[in-house]
N, C-alpha and C. Protein backbone atom coordinates (compact mmCIF):
# COMPACT_ATOMS: atom_id res chain seq x y z
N UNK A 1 17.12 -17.98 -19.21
CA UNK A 1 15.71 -18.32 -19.09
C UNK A 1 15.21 -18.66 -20.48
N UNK A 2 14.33 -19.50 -20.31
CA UNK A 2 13.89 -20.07 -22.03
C UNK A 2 12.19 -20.32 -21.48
N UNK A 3 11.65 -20.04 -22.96
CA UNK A 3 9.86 -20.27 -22.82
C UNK A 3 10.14 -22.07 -23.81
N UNK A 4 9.52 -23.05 -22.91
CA UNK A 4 9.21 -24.16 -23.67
C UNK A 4 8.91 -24.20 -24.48
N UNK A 5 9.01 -24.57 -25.56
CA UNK A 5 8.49 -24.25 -27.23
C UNK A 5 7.26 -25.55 -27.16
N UNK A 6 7.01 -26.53 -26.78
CA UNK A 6 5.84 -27.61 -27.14
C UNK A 6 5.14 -28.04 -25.84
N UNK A 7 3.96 -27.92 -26.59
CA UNK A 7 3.19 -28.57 -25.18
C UNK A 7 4.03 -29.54 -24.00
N UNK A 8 4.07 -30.97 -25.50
CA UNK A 8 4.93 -32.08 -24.91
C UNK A 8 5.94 -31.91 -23.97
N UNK A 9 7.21 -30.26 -23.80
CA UNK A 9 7.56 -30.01 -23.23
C UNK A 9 7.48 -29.86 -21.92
N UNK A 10 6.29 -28.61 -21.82
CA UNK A 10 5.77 -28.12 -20.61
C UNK A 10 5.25 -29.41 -20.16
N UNK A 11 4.17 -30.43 -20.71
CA UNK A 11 3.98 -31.28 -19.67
C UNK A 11 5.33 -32.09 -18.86
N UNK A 12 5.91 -32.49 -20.24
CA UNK A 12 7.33 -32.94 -19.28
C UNK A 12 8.28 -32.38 -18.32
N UNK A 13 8.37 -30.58 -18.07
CA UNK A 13 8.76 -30.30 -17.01
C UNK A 13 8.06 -30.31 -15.96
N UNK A 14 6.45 -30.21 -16.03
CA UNK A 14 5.96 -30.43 -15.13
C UNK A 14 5.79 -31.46 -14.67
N UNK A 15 5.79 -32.76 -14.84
CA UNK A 15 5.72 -34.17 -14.35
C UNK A 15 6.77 -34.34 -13.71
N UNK A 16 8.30 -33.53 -14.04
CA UNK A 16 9.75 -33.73 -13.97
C UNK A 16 9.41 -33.02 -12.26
N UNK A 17 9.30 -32.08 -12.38
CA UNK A 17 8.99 -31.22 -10.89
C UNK A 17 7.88 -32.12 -10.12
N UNK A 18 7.01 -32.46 -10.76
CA UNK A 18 6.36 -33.29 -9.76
C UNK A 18 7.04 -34.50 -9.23
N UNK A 19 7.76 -35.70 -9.91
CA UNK A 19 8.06 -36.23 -9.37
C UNK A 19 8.96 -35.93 -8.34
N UNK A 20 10.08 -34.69 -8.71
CA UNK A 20 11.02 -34.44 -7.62
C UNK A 20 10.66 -33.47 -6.43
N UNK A 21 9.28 -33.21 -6.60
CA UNK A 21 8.87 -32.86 -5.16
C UNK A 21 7.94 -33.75 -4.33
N UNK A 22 8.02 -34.90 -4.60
CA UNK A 22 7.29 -36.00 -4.06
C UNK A 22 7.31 -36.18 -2.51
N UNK A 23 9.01 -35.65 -2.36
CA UNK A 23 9.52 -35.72 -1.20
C UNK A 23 9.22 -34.54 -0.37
N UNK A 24 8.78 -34.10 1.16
CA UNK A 24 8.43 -33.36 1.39
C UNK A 24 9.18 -32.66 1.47
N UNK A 25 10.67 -32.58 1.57
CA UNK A 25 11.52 -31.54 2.06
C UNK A 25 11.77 -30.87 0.65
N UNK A 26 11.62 -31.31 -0.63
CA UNK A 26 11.94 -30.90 -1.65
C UNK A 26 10.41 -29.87 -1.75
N UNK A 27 9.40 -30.09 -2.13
CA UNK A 27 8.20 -29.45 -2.04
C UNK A 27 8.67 -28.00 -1.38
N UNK A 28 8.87 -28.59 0.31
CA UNK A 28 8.85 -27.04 0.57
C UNK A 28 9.89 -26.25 -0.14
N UNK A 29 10.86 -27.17 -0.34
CA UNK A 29 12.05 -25.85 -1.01
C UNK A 29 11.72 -25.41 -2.54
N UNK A 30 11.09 -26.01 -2.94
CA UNK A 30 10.49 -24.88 -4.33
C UNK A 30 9.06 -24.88 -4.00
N UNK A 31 8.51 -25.24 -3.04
CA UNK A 31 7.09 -24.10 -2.67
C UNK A 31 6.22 -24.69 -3.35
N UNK A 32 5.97 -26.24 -3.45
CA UNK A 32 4.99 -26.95 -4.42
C UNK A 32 4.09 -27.51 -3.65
N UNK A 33 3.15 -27.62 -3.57
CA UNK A 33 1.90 -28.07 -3.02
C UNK A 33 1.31 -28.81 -4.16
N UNK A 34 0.26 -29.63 -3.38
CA UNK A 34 -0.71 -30.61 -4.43
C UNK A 34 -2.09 -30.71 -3.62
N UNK A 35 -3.00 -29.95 -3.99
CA UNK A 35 -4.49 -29.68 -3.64
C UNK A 35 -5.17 -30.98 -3.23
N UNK A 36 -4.54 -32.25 -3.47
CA UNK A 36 -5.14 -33.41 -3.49
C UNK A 36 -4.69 -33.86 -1.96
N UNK A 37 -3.66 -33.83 -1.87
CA UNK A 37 -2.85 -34.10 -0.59
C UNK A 37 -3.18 -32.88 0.82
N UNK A 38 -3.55 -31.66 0.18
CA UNK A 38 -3.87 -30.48 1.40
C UNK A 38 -5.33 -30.26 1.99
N UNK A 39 -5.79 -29.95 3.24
CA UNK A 39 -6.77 -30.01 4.24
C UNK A 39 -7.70 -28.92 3.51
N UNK A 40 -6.89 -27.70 3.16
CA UNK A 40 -6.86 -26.81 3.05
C UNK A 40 -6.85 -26.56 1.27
N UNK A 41 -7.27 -25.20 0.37
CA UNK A 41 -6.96 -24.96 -1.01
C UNK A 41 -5.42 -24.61 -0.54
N UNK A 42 -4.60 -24.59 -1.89
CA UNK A 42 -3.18 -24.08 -1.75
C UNK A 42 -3.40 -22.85 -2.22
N UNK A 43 -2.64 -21.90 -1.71
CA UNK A 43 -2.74 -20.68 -2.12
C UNK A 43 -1.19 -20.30 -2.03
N UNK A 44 -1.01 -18.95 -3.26
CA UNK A 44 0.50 -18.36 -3.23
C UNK A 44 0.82 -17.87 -1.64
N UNK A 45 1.82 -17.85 -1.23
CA UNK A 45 3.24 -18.20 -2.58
C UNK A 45 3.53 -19.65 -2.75
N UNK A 46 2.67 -20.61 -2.66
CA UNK A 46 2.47 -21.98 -3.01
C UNK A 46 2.61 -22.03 -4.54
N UNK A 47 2.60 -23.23 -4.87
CA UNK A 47 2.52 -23.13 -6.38
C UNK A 47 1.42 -24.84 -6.03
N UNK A 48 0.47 -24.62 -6.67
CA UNK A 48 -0.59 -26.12 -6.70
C UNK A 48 -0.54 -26.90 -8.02
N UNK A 49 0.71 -27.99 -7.88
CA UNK A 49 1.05 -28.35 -8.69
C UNK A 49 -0.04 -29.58 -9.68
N UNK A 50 -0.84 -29.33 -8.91
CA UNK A 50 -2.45 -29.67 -9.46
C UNK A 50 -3.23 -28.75 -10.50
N UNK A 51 -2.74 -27.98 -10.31
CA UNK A 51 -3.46 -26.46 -11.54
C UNK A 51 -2.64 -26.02 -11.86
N UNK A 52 -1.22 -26.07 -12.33
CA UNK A 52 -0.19 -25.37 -12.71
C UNK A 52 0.35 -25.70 -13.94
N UNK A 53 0.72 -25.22 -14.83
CA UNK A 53 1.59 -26.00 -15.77
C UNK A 53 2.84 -25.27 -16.03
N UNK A 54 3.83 -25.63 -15.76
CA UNK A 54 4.92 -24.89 -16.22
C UNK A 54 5.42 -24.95 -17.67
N UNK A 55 5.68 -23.82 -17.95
CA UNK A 55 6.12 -22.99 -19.55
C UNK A 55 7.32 -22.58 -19.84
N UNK A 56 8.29 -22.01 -19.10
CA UNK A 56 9.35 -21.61 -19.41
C UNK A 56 10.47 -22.30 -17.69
N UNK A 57 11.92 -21.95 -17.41
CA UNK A 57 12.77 -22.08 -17.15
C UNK A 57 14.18 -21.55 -17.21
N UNK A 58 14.92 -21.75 -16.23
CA UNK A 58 16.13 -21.11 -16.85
C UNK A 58 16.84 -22.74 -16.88
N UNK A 59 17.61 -22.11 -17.74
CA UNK A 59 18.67 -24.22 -19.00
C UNK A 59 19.98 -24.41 -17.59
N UNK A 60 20.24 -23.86 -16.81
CA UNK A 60 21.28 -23.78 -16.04
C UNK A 60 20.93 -24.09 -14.65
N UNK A 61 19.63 -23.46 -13.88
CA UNK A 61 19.02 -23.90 -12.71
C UNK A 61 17.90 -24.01 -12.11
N UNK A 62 17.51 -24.97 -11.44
CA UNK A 62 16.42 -25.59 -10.77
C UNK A 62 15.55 -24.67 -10.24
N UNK A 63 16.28 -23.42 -9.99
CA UNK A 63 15.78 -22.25 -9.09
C UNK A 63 15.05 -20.88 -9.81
N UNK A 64 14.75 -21.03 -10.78
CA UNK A 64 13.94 -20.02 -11.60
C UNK A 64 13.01 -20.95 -12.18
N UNK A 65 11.72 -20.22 -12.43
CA UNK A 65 10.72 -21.31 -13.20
C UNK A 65 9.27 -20.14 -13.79
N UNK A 66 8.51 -20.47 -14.62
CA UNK A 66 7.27 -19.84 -15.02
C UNK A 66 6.57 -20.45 -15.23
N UNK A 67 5.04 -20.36 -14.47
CA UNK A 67 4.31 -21.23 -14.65
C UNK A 67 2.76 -20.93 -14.93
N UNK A 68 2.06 -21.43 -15.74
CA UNK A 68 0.55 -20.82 -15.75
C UNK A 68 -0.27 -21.23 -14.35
N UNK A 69 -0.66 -20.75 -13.70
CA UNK A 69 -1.53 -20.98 -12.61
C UNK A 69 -2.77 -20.98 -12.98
N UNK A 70 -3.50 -22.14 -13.26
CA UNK A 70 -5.13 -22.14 -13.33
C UNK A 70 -5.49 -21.92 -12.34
N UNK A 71 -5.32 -21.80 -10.80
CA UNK A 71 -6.73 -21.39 -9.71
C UNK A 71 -7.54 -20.96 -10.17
N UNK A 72 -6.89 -19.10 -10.33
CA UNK A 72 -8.01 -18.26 -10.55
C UNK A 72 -8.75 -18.20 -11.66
N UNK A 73 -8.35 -18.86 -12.61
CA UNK A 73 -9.29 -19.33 -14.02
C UNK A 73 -8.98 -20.43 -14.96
N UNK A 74 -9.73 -21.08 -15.10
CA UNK A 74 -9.37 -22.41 -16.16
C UNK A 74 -8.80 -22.21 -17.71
N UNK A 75 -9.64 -20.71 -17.74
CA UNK A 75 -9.34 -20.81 -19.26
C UNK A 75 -7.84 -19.67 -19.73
N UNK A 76 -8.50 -18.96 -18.50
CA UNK A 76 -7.36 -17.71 -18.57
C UNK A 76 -6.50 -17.59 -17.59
N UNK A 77 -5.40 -18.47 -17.15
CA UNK A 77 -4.53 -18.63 -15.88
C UNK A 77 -3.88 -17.15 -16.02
N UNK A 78 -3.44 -16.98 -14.43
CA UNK A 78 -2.51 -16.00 -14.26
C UNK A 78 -1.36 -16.75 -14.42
N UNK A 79 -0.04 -15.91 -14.63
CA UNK A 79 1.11 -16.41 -14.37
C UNK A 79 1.94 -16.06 -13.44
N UNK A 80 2.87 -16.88 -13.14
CA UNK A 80 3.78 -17.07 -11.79
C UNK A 80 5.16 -17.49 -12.23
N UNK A 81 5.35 -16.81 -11.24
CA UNK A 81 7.35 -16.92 -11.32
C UNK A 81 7.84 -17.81 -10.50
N UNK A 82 8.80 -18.29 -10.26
CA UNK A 82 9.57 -18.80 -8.84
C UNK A 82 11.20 -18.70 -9.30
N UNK A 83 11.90 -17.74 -7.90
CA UNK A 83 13.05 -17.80 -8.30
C UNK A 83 13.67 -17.63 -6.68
N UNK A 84 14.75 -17.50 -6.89
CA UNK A 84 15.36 -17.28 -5.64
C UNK A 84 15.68 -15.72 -5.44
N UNK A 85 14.60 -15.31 -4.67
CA UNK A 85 14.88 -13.94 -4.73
C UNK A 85 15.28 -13.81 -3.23
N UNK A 86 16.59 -12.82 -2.91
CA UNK A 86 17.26 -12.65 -1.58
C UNK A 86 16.20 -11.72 -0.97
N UNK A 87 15.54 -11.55 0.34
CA UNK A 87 15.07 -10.85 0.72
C UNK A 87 15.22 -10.51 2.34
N UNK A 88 15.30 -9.02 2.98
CA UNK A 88 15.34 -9.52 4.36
C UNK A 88 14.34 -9.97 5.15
N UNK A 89 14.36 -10.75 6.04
CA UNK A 89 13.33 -10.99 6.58
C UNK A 89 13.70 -10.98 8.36
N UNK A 90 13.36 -11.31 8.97
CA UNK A 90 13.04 -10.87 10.51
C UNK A 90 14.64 -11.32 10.83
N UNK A 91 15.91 -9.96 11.58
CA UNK A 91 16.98 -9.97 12.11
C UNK A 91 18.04 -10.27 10.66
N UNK A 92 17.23 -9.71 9.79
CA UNK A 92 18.20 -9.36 8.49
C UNK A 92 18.34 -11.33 7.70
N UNK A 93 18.10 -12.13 8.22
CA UNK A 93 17.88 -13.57 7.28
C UNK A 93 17.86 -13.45 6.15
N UNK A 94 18.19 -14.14 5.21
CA UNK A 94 17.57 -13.96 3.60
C UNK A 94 16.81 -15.65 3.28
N UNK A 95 15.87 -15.70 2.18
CA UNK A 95 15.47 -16.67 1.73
C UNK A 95 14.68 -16.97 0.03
N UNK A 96 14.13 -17.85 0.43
CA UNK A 96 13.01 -17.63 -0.82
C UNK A 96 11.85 -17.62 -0.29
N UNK A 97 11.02 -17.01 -1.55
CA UNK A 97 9.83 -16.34 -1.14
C UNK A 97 8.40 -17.31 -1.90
N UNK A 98 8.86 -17.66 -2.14
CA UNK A 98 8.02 -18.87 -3.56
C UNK A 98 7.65 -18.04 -4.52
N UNK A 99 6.29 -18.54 -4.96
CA UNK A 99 5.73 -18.19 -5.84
C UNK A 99 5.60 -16.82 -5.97
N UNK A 100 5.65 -15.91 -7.12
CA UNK A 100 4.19 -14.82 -6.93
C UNK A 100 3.87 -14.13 -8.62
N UNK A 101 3.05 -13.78 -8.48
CA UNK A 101 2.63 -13.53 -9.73
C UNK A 101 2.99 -12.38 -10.57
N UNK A 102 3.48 -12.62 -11.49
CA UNK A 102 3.82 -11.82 -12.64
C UNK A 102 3.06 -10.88 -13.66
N UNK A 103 1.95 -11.85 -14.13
CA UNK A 103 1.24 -11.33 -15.01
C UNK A 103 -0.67 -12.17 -14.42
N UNK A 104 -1.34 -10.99 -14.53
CA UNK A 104 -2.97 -11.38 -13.98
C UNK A 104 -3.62 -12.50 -15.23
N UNK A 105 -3.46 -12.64 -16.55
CA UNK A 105 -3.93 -13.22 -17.44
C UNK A 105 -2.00 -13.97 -18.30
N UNK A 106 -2.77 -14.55 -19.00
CA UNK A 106 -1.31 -15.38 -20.11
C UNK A 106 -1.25 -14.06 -20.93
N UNK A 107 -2.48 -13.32 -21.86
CA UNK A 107 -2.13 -12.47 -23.15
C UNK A 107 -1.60 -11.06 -22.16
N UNK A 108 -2.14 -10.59 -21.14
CA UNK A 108 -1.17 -9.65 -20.03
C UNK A 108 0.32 -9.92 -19.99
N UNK A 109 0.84 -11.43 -19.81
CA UNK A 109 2.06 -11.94 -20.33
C UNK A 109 2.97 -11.51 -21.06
N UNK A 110 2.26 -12.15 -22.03
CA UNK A 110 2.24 -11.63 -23.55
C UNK A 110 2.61 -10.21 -24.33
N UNK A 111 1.39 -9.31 -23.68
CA UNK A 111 2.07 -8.27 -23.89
C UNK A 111 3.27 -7.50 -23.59
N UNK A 112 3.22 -7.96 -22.19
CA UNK A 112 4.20 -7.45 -21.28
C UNK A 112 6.03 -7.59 -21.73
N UNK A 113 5.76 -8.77 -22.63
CA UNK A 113 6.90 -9.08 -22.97
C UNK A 113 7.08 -8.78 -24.68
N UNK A 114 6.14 -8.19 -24.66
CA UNK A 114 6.04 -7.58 -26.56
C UNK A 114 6.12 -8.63 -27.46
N UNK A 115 5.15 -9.57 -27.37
CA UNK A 115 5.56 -11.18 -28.02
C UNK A 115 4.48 -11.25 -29.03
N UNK A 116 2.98 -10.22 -28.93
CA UNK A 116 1.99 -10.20 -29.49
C UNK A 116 2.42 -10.11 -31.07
N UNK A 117 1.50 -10.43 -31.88
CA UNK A 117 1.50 -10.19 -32.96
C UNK A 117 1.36 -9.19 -33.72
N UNK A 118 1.89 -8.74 -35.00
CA UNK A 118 1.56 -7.35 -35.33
C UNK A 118 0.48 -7.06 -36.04
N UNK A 119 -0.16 -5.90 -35.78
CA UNK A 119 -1.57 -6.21 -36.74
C UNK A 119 -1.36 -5.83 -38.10
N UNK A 120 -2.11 -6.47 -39.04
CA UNK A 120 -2.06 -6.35 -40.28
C UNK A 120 -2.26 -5.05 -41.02
């Protein structure tokens, strides 16, 4: 797993995911929605690739991802995961689950992962 080091980055994985969920069958399989295209707001375990920006990744597969979620705030997104997590579901099935959230704010993030700065 790696955190994007440049903006320029993150926008480019996110444009990269957008284009390859253009297709609907791809969308549903990493759980991407686009608020522009839905009747409805998107909500988790959606990911609204209209308010989202993705930040980090894993360098090996398509199937892990971190992303800032603006819905619930413009300035202060929560963040979101997506990975392939096995789970049972009705007669023992496994799948993915999409989205869900990790951290309520980015500096919650932040801390969480001891990345803050030290004070002087």
């Amino acid at each position: 797993m790696q955190l994007f080091m440049t903006i320029d980055q993150m926008e480019r994985e996110t444009a990269g995911l957008s284009r390859e969920t253009e297709d609907g069958e791809l969308a549903r399989m990493f759980w991407v929605a686009r608020r522009g295209a839905q009747p409805e707001p998107v909500e988790l375990p959606w990911l609204d690739l209209d308010r989202a920006l993705l930040v980090g990744g894993a360098r090996y597969s398509d199937c892990i991802a971190i992303a800032l979620d603006y819905r619930t705030d413009a300035e202060d997104p929560q963040v979101v995961v997506f990975g392939e997590e096995m789970v049972d579901l009705h007669q023992g099935s496994r799948g993915f689950v999409g989205w869900r959230v990790v951290a309520p704010t980015f500096p919650a993030f932040v801390a969480a992962l001891n990345l803050s700065e030290p004070a002087d």
